[in-house]
Protein backbone atom coordinates (compact mmCIF):
# COMPACT_ATOMS: atom_id res chain seq x y z
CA UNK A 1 243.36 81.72 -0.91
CA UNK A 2 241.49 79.78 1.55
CA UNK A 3 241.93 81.83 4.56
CA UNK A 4 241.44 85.33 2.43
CA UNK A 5 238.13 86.12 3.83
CA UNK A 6 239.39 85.35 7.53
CA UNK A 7 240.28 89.06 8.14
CA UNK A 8 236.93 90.56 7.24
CA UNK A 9 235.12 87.66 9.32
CA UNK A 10 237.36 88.50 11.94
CA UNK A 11 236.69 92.08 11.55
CA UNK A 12 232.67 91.48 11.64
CA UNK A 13 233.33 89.68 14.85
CA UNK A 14 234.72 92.22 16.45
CA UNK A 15 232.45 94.97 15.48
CA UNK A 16 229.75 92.67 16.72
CA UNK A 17 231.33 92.26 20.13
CA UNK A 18 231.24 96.03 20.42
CA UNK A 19 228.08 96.42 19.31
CA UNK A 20 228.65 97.94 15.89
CA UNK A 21 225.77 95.81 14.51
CA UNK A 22 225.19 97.88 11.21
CA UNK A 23 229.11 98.03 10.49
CA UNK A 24 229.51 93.92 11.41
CA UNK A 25 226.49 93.16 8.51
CA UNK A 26 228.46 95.05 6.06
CA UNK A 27 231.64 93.05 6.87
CA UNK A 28 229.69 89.77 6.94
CA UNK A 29 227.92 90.70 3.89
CA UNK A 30 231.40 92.21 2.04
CA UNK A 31 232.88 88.29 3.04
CA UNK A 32 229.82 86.82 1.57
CA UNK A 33 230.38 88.35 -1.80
CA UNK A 34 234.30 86.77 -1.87
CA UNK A 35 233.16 83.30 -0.34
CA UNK A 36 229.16 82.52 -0.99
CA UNK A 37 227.68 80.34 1.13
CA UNK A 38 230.22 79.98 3.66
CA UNK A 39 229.03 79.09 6.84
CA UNK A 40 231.19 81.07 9.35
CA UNK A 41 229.90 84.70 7.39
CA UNK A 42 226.25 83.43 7.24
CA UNK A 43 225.81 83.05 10.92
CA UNK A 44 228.17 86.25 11.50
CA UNK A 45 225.34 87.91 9.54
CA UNK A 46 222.82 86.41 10.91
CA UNK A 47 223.79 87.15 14.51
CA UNK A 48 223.94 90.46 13.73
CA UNK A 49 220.44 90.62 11.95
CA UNK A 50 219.03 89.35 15.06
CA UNK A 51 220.73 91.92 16.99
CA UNK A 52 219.39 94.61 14.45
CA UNK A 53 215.40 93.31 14.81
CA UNK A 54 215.67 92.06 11.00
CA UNK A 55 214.07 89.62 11.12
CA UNK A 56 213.04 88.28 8.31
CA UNK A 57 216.06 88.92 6.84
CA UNK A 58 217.57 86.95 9.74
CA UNK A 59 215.33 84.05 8.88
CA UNK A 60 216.86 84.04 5.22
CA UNK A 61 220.39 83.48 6.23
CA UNK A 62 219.07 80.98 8.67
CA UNK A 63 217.66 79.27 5.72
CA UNK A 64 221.01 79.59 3.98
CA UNK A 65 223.51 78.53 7.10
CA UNK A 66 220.98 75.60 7.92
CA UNK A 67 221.40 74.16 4.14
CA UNK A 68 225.66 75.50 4.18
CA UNK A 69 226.28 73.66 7.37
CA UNK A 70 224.79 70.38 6.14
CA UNK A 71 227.52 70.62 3.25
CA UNK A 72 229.96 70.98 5.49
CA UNK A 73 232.23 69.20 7.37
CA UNK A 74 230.88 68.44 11.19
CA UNK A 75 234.24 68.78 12.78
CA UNK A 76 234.96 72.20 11.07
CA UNK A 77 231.60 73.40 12.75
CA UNK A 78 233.00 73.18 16.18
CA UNK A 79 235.75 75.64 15.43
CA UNK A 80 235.66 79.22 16.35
């Protein structure tokens, strides 16, 4: 159950890397609604946000990975 969300974070990741900013949000945002909050999806979004020109929905997930990553743990940041 932990690692259910992986795939689509994976898949947002991907679309990202080619580009496919619109399609990676969805993904990002689609993990989001299994696993609030989590850290990995909310900067997945909000690279992708950035790369759209949202921004000030970019600086709203900021808002929300800033106060996810201080909840969790520091050596689980570092991970990619």
């Amino acid at each position: 159950p932990m690692l259910a969300g992986a795939p689509l974070r994976r898949l947002g990741t991907m679309q990202t890397q080619e580009k496919k900013f619109a399609a990676a949000e969805q993904s990002f945002r689609e993990d989001l609604k299994e696993r609030p909050q989590n850290g990995w999806a909310l900067q997945g979004l909000h690279n992708t946000l950035v790369a759209q020109e949202k921004t000030s929905q970019a600086q709203e997930v900021k808002s929300a990975l800033e106060k996810s990553w201080k909840l969790a743990d520091k050596d689980l940041r570092t991970i990619n």
